[in-house]
C-alpha atoms as a PDB file:
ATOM      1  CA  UNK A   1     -23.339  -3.626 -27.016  1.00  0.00           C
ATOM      2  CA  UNK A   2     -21.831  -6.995 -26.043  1.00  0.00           C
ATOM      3  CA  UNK A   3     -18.233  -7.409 -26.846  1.00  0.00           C
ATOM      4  CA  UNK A   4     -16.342 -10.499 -27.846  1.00  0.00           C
ATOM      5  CA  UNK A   5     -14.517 -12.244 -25.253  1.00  0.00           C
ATOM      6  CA  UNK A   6     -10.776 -12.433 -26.893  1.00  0.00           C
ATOM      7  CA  UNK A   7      -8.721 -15.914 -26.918  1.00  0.00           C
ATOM      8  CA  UNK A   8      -6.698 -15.687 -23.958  1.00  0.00           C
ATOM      9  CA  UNK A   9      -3.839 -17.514 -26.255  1.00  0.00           C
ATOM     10  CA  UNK A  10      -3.854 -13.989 -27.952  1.00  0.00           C
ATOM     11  CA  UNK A  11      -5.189 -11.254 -25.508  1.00  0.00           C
ATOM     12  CA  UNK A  12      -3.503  -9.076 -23.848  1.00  0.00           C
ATOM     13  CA  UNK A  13      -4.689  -6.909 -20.615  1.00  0.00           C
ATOM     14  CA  UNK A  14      -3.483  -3.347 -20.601  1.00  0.00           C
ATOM     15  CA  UNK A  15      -4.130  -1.663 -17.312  1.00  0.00           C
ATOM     16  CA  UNK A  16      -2.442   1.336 -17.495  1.00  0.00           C
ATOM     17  CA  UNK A  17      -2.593   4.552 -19.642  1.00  0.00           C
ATOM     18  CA  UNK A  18       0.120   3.846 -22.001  1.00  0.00           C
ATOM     19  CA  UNK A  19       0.569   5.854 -25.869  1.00  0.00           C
ATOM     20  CA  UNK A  20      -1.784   4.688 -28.075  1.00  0.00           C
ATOM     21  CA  UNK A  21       0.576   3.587 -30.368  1.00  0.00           C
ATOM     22  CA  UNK A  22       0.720   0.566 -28.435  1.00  0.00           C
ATOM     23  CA  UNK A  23      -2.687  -0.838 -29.790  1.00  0.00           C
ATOM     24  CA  UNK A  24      -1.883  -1.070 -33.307  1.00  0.00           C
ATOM     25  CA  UNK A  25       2.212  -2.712 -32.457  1.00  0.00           C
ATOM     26  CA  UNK A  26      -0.153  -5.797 -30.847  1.00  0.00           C
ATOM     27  CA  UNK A  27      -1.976  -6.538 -33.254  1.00  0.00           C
ATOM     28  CA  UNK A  28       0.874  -6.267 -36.069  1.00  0.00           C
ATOM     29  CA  UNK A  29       2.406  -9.238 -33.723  1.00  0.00           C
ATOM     30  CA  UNK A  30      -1.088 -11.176 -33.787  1.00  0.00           C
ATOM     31  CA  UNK A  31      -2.128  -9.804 -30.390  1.00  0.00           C
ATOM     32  CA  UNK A  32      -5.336  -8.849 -29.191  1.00  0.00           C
ATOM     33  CA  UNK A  33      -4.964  -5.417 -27.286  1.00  0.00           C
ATOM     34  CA  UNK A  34      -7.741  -5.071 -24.477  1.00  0.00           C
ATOM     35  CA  UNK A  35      -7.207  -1.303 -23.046  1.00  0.00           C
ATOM     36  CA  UNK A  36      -8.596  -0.450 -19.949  1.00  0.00           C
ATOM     37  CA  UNK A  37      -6.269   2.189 -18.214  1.00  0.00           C
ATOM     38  CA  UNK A  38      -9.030   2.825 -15.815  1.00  0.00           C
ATOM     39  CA  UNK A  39      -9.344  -0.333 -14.516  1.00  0.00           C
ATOM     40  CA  UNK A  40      -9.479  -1.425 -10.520  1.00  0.00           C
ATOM     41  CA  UNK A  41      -7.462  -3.757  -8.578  1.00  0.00           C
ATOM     42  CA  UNK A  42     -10.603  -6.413  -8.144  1.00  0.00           C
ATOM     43  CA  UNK A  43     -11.502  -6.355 -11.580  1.00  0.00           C
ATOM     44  CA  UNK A  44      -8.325  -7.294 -12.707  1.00  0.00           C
ATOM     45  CA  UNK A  45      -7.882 -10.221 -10.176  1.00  0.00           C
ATOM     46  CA  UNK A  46     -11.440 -11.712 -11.529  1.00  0.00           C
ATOM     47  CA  UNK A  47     -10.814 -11.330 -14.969  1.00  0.00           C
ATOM     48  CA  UNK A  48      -6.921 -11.914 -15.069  1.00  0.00           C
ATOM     49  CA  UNK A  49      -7.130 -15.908 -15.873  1.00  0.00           C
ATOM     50  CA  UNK A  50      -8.258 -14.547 -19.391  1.00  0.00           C
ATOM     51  CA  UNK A  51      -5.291 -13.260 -20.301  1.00  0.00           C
ATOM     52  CA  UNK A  52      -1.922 -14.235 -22.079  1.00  0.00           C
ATOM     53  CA  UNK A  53      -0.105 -10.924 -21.314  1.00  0.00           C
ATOM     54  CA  UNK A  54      -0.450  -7.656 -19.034  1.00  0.00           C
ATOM     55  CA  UNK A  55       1.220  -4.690 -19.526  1.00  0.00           C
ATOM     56  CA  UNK A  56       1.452  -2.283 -16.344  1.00  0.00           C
ATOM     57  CA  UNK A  57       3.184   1.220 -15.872  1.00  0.00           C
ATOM     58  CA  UNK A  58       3.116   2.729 -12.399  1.00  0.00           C
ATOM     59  CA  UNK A  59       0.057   2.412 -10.848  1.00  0.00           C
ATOM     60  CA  UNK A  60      -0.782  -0.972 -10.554  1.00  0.00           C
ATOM     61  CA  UNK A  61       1.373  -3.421  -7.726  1.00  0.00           C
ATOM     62  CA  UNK A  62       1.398  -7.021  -9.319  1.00  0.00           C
ATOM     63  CA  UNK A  63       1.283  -9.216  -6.090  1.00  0.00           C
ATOM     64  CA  UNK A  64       0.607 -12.976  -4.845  1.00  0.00           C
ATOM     65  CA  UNK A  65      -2.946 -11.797  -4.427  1.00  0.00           C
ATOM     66  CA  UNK A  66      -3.589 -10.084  -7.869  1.00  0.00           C
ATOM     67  CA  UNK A  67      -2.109 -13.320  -9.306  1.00  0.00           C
ATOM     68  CA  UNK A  68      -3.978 -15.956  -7.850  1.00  0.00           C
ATOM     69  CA  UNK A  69      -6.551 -16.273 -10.838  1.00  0.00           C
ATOM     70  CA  UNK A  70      -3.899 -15.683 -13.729  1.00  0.00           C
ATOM     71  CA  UNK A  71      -3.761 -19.338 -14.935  1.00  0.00           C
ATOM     72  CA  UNK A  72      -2.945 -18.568 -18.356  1.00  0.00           C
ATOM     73  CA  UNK A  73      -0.860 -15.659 -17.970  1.00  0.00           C
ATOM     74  CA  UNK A  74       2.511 -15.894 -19.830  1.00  0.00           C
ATOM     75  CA  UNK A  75       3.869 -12.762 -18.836  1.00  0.00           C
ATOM     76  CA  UNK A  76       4.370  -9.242 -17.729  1.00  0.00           C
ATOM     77  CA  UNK A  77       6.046  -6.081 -19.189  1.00  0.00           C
ATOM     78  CA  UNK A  78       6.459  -2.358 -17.541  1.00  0.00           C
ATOM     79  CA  UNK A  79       6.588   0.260 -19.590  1.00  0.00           C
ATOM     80  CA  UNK A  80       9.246   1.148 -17.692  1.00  0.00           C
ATOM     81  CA  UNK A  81      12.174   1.123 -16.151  1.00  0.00           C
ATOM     82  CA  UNK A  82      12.671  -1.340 -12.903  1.00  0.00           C
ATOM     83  CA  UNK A  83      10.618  -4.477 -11.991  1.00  0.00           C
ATOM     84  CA  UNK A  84      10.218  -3.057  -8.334  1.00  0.00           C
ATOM     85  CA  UNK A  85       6.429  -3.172  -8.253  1.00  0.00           C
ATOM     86  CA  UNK A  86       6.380  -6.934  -9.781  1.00  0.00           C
ATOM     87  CA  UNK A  87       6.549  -9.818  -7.199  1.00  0.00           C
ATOM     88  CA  UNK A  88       8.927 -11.747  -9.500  1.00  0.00           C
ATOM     89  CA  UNK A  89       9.271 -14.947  -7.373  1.00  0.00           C
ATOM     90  CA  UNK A  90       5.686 -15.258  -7.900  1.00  0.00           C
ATOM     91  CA  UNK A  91       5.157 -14.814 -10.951  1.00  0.00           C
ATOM     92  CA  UNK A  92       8.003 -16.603 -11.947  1.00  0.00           C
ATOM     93  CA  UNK A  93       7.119 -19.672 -10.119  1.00  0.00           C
ATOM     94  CA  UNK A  94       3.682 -19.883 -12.029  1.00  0.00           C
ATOM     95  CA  UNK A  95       5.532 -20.056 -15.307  1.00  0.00           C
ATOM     96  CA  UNK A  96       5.056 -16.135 -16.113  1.00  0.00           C
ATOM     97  CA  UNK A  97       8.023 -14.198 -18.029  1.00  0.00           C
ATOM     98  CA  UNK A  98       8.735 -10.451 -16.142  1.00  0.00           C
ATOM     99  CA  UNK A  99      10.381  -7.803 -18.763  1.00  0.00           C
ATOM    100  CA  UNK A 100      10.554  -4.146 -18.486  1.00  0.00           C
ATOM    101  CA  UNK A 101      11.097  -1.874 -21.309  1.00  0.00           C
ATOM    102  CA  UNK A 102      14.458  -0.054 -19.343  1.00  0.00           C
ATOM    103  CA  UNK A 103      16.164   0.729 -23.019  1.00  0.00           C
ATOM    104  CA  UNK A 104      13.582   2.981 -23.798  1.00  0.00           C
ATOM    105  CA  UNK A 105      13.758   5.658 -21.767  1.00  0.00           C
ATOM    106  CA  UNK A 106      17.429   6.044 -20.619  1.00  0.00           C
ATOM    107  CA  UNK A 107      17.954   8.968 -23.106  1.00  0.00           C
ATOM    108  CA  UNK A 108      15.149  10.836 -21.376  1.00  0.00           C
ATOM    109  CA  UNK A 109      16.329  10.280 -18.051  1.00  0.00           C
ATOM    110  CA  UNK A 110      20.350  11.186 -19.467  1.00  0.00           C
ATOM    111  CA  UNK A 111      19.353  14.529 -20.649  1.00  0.00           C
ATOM    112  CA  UNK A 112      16.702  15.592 -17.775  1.00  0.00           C
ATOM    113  CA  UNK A 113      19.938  14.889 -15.311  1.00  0.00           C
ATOM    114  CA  UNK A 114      22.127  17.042 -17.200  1.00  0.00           C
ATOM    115  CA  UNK A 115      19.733  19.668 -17.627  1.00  0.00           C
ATOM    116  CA  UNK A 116      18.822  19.787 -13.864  1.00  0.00           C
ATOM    117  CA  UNK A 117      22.365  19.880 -13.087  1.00  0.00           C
ATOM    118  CA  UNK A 118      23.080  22.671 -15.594  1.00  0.00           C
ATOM    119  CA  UNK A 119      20.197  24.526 -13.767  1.00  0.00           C
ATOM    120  CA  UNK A 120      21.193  23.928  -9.803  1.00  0.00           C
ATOM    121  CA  UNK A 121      25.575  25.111 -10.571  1.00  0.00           C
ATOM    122  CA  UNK A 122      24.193  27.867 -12.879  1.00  0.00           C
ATOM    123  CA  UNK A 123      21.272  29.303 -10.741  1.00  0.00           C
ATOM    124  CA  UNK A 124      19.173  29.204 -13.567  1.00  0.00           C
ATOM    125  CA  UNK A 125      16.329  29.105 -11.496  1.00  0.00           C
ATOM    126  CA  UNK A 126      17.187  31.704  -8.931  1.00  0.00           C
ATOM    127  CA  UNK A 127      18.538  33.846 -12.030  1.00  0.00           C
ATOM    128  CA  UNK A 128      15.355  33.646 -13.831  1.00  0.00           C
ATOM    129  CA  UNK A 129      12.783  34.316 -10.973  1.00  0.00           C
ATOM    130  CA  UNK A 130      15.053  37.343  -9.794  1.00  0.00           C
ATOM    131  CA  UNK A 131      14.561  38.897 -13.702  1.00  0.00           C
ATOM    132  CA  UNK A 132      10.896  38.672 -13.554  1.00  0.00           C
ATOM    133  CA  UNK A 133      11.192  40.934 -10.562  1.00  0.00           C
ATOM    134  CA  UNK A 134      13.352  43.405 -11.572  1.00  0.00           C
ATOM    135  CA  UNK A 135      16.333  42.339 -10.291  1.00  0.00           C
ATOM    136  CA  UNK A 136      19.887  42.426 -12.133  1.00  0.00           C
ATOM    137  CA  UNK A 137      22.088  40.360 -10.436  1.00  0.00           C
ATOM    138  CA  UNK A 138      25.185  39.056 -11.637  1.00  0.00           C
ATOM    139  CA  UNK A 139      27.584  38.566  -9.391  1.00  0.00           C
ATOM    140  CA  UNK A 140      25.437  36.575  -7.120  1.00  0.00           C
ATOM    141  CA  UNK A 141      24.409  34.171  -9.928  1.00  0.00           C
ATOM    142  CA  UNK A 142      28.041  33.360 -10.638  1.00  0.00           C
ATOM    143  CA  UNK A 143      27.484  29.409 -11.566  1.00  0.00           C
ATOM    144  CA  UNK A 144      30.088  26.559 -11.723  1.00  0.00           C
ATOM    145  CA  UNK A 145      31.278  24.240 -14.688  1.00  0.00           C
ATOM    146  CA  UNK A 146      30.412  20.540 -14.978  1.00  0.00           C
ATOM    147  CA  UNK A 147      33.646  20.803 -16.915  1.00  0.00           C
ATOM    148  CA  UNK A 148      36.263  18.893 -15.186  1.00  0.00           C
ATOM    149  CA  UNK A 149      34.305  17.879 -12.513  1.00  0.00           C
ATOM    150  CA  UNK A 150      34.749  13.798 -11.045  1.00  0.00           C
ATOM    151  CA  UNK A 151      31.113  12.404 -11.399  1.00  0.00           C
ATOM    152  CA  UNK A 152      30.431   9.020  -9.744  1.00  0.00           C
ATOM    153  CA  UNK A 153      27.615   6.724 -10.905  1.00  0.00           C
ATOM    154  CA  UNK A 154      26.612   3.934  -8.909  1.00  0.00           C
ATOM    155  CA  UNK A 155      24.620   1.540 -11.338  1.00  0.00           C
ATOM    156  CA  UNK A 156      25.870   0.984 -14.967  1.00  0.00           C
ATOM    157  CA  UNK A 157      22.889  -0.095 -16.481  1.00  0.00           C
ATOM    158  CA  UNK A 158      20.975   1.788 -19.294  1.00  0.00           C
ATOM    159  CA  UNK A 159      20.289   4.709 -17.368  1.00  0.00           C
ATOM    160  CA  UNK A 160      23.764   4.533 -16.008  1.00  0.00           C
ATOM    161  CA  UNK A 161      25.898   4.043 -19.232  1.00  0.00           C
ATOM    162  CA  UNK A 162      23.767   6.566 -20.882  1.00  0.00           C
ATOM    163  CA  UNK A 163      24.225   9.247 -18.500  1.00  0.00           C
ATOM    164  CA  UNK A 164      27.952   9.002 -18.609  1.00  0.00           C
ATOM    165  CA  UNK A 165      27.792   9.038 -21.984  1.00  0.00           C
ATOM    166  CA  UNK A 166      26.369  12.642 -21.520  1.00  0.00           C
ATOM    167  CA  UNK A 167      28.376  13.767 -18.616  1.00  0.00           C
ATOM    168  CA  UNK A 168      31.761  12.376 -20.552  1.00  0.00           C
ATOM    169  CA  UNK A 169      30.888  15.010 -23.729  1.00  0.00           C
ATOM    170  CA  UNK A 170      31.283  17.651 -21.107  1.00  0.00           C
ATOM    171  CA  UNK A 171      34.483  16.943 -20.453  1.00  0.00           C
ATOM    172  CA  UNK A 172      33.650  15.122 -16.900  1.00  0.00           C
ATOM    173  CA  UNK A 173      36.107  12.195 -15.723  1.00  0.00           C
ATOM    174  CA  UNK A 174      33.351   9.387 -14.997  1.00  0.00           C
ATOM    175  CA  UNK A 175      33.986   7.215 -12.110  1.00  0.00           C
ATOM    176  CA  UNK A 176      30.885   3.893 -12.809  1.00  0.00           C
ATOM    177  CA  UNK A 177      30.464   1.281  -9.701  1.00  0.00           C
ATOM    178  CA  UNK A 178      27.878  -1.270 -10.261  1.00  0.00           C
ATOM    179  CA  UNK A 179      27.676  -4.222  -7.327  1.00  0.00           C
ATOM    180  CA  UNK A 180      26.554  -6.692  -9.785  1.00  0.00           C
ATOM    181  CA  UNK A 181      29.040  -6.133 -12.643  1.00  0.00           C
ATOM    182  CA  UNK A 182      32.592  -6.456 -13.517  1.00  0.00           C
ATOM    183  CA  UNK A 183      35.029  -5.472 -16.711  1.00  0.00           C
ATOM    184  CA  UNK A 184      32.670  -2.736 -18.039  1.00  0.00           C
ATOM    185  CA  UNK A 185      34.861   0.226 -18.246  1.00  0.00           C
ATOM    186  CA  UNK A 186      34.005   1.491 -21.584  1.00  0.00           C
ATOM    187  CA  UNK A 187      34.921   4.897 -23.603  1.00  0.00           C
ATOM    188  CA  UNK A 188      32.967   7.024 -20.945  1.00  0.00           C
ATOM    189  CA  UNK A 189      33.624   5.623 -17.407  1.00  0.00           C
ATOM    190  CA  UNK A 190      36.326   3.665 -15.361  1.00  0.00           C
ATOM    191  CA  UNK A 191      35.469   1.129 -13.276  1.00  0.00           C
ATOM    192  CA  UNK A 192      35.666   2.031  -9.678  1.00  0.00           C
ATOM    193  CA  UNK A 193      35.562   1.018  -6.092  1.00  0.00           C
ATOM    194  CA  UNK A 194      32.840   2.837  -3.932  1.00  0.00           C
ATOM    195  CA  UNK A 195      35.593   4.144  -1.829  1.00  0.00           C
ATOM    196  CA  UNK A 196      37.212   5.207  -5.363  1.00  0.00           C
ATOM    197  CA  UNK A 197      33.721   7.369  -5.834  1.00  0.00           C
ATOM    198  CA  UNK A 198      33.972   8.330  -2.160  1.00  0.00           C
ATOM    199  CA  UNK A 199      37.236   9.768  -2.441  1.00  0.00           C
ATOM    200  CA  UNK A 200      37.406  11.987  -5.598  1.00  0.00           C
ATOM    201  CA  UNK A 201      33.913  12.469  -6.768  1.00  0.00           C
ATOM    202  CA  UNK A 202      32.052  15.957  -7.245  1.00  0.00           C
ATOM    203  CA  UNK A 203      28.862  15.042  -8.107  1.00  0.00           C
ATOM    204  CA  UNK A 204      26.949  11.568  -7.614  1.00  0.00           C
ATOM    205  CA  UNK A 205      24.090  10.028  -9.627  1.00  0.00           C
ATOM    206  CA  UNK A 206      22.353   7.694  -8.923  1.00  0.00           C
ATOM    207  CA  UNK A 207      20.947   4.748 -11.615  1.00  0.00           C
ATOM    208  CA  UNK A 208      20.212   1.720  -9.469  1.00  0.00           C
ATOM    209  CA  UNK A 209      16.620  -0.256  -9.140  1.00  0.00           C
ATOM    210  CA  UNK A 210      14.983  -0.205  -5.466  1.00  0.00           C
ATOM    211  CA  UNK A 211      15.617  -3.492  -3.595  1.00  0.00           C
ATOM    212  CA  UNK A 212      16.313  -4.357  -0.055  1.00  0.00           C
ATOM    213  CA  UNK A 213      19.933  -3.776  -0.384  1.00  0.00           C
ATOM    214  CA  UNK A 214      19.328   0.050  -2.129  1.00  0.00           C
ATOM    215  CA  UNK A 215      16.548   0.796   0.126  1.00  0.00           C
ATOM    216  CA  UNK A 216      18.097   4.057   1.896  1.00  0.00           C
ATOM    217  CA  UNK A 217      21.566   3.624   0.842  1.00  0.00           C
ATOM    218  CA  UNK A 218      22.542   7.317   1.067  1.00  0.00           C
ATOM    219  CA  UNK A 219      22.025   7.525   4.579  1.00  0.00           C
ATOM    220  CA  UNK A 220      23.885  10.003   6.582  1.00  0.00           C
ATOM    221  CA  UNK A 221      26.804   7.499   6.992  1.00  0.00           C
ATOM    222  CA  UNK A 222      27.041   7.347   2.968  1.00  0.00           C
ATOM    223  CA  UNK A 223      26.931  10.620   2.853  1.00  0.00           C
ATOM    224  CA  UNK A 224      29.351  11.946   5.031  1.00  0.00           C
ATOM    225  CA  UNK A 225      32.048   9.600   3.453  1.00  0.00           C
ATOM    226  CA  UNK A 226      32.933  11.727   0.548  1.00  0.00           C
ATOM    227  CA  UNK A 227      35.764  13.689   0.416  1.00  0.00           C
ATOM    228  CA  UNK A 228      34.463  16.328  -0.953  1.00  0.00           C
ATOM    229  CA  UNK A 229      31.296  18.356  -0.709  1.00  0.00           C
ATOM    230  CA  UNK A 230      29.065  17.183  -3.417  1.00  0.00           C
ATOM    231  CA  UNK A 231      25.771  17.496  -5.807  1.00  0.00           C
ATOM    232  CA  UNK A 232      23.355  14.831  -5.859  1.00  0.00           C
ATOM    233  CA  UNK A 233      21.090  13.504  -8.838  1.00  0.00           C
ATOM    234  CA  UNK A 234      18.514  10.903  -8.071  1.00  0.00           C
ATOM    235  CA  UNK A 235      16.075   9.878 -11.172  1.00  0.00           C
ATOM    236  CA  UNK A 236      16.168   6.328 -10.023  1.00  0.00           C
ATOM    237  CA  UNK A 237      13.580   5.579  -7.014  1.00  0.00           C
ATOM    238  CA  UNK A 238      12.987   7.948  -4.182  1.00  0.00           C
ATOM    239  CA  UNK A 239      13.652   5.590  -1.339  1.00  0.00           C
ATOM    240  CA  UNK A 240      17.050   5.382  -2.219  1.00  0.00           C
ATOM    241  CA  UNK A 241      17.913   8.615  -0.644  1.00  0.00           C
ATOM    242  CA  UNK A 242      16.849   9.388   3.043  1.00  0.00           C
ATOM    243  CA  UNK A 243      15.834  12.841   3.068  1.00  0.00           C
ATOM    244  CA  UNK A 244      16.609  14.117   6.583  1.00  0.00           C
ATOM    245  CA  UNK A 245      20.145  12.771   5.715  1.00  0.00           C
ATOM    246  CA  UNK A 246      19.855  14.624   2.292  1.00  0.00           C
ATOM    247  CA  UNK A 247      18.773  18.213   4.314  1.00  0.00           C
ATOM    248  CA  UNK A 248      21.256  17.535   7.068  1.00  0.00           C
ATOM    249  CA  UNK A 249      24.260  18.004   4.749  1.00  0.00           C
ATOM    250  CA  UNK A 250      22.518  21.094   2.620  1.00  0.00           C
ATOM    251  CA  UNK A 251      22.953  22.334   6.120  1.00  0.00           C
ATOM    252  CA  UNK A 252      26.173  21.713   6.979  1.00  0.00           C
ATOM    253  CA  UNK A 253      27.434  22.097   2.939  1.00  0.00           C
ATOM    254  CA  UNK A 254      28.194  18.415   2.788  1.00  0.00           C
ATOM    255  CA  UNK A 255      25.922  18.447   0.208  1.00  0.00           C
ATOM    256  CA  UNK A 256      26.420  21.505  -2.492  1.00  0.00           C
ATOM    257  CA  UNK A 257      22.952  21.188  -4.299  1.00  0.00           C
ATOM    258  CA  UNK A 258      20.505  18.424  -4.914  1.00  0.00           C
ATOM    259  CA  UNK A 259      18.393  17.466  -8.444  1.00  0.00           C
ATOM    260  CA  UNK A 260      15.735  15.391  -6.932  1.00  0.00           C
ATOM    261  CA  UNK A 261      13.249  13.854  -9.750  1.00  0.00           C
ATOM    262  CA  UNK A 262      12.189  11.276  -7.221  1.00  0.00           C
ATOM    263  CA  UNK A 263      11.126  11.426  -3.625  1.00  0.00           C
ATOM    264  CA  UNK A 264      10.740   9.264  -0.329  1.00  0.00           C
ATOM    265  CA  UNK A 265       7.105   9.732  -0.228  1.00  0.00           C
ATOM    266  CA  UNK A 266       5.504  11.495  -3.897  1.00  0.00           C
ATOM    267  CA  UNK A 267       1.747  11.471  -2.272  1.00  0.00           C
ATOM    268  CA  UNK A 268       2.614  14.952  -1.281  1.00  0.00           C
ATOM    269  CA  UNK A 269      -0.905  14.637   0.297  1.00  0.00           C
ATOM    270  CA  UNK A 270       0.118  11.477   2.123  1.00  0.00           C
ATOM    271  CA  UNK A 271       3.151  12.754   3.407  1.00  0.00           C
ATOM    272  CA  UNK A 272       3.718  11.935   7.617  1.00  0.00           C
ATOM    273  CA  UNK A 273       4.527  14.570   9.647  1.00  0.00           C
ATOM    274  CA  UNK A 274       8.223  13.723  10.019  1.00  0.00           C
ATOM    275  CA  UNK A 275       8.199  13.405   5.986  1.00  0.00           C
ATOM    276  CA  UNK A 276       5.976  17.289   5.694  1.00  0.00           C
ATOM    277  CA  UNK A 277       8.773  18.794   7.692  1.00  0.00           C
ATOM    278  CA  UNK A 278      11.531  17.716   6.308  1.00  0.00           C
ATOM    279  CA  UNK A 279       9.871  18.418   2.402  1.00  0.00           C
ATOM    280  CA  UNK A 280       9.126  21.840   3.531  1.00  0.00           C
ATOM    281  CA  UNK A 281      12.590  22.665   4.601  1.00  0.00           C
ATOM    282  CA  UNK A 282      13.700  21.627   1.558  1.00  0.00           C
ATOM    283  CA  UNK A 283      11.320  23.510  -0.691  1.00  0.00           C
ATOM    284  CA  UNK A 284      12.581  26.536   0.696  1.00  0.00           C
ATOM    285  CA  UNK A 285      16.009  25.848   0.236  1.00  0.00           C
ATOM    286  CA  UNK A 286      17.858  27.016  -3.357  1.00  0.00           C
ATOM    287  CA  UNK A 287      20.474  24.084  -3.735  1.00  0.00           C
ATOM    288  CA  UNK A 288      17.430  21.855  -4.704  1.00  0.00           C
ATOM    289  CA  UNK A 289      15.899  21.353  -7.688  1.00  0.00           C
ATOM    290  CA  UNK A 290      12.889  18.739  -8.366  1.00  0.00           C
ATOM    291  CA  UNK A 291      10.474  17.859 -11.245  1.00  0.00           C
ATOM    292  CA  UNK A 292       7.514  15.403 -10.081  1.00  0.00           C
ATOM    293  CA  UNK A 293       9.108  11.793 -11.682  1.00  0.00           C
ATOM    294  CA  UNK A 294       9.253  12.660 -15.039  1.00  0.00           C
ATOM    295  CA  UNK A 295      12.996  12.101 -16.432  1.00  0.00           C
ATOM    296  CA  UNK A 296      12.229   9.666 -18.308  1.00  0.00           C
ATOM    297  CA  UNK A 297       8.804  10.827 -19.376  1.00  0.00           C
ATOM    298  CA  UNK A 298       9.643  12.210 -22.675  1.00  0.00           C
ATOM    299  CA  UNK A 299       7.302  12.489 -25.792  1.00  0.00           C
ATOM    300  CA  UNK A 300       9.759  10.615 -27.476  1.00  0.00           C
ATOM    301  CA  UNK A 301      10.061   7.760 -24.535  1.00  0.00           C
ATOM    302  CA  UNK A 302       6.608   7.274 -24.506  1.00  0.00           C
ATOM    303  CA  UNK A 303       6.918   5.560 -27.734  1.00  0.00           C
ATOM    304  CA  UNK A 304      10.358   3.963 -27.943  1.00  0.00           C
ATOM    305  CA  UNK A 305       9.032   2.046 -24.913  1.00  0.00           C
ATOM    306  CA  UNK A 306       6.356   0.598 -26.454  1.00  0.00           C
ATOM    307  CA  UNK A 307       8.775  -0.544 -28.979  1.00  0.00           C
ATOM    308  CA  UNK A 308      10.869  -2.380 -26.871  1.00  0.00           C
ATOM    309  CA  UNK A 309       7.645  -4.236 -25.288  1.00  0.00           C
ATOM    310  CA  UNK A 310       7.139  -5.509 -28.588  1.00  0.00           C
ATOM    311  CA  UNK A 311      10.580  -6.344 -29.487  1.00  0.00           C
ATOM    312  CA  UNK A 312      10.434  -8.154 -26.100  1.00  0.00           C
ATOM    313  CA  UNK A 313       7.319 -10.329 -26.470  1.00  0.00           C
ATOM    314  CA  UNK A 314       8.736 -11.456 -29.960  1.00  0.00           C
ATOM    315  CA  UNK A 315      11.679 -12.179 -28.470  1.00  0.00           C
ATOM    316  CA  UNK A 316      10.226 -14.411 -26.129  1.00  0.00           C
ATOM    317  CA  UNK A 317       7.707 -16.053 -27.808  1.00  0.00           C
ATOM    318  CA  UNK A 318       9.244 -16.538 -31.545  1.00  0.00           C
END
């Protein structure tokens, strides 16, 4: 059956599996929702000029080249936090609004950090395997308190501010540095210097969007300037973190423990050879914790994003 070809003054291309839910918001805003989560790079270049909107998640890279037809596109929204897979400049410079839905999932990614960081200084995971086998041990599972611990946050965004939020109810002093901010200290976190967050903080998390000036930031230099041995939380983008650095100072105790939601390289099938060693050692060790990308992934995120796409293409167009 032949289907009608949508005004591309109302259309709008979805190319990624997002919740359902979605469907019915467009067309409550006069939209005309055209769903096709299974749909390949070409295909989307040929047909793209049809189109008023596109909505992407993770899986598709919005380039020069998957632009070139999209002469009536008027703009783009992740379902997501970070614009990292968008070429902005070029898509800006044909006239095309970029959005990403970042408020809606920074409660997600808040409580997955705290609850991988309650796991790692509690040996939850170490504690719970050794049960299933029999084993009784206490002593050795002695954990530690986020209690009065100094936690530095670099990136006071929605993620960010949310997370201290958290972390502040737990009676942690919150030390926030974001580059591209100023005057923000709030109810939850101070204001800091990096070399504040270098000198006094016990645990670092980090809530920044991947760029060329994040791009392995916590090298082994970065690391090794804190004062004091620390735990790491990275929901934010893999490539943020180097991970030979990260393993180097597990080894030397530089580094206390590790909650890694994100990695260098997640095509664990893709991984180099440098990359499968270094992921290997780190599998085997107990200070690290990972889940595969997924703090923000909630049940409840999956929909409160879609809300804020809508709010955001209102916003913009009313």
């Amino acid at each position: 059956m032949d289907t009608i070809k949508p005004s591309n003054q109302s259309s709008v291309l979805i190319v990624d599996e997002m919740h359902l839910s979605l469907l019915p918001m467009l067309e409550k805003i006069g939209y005309f929702p055209d769903y096709r989560p299974e749909i390949k790079r070409q295909e989307i270049i040929d047909i793209l000029g049809d189109y008023k909107g596109m909505l992407i998640r993770s899986k598709t890279k919005v380039d020069e080249g998957l632009l070139k037809n999209a002469s009536n596109l008027k703009f783009i929204g992740r379902a997501g936090a970070g614009l990292d897979l968008i070429d902005k400049v070029t898509a800006e410079g044909k006239g095309i609004r970029v959005f990403a839905a970042n408020e809606g999932n920074r409660v997600a990614v808040a409580e997955h950090i705290i609850g991988m960081l309650l796991a790692l200084m509690n040996n939850l995971l170490i504690a719970d395997h050794q049960v299933r086998e029999g084993k009784w041990l206490r002593e050795e599972n002695r954990g530690y308190e986020i209690f009065g611990k100094t936690v530095g946050i670099i990136g006071y965004g929605n993620n960010g501010s949310e997370t201290a939020k958290r972390l502040a109810a737990f009676g942690c002093k919150i030390l926030a540095y974001d580059k591209y901010k100023v005057e923000f200290s709030d109810g939850y976190a101070t204001e800091s210097t990096m070399q504040e967050i270098f000198d006094k903080a016990d645990i670092l998390s980090f809530h920044v969007p991947l760029t060329n000036e994040t791009y392995q930031l916590a090298n082994r230099e970065f690391l090794n300037s804190f004062a004091n041995n620390i735990y790491i939380a990275n929901a934010s983008r893999g490539e943020i973190v180097v991970l030979d650095a990260l393993l180097e100072g597990l080894n030397t105790g530089k580094i206390r423990g590790a909650c890694l939601d994100v990695l260098e390289n997640e095509k664990l099938n893709q991984l180099t050879s440098v990359q499968k060693d270094t992921f290997e050692q780190l599998l085997k060790s107990d200070k690290v914790i990972f889940s595969p990308h997924v703090a923000g992934w909630t049940h409840e995120s999956y929909i409160r994003i879609n809300e804020i796409l809508i709010d955001k293409i209102q916003a913009i167009f009313n």
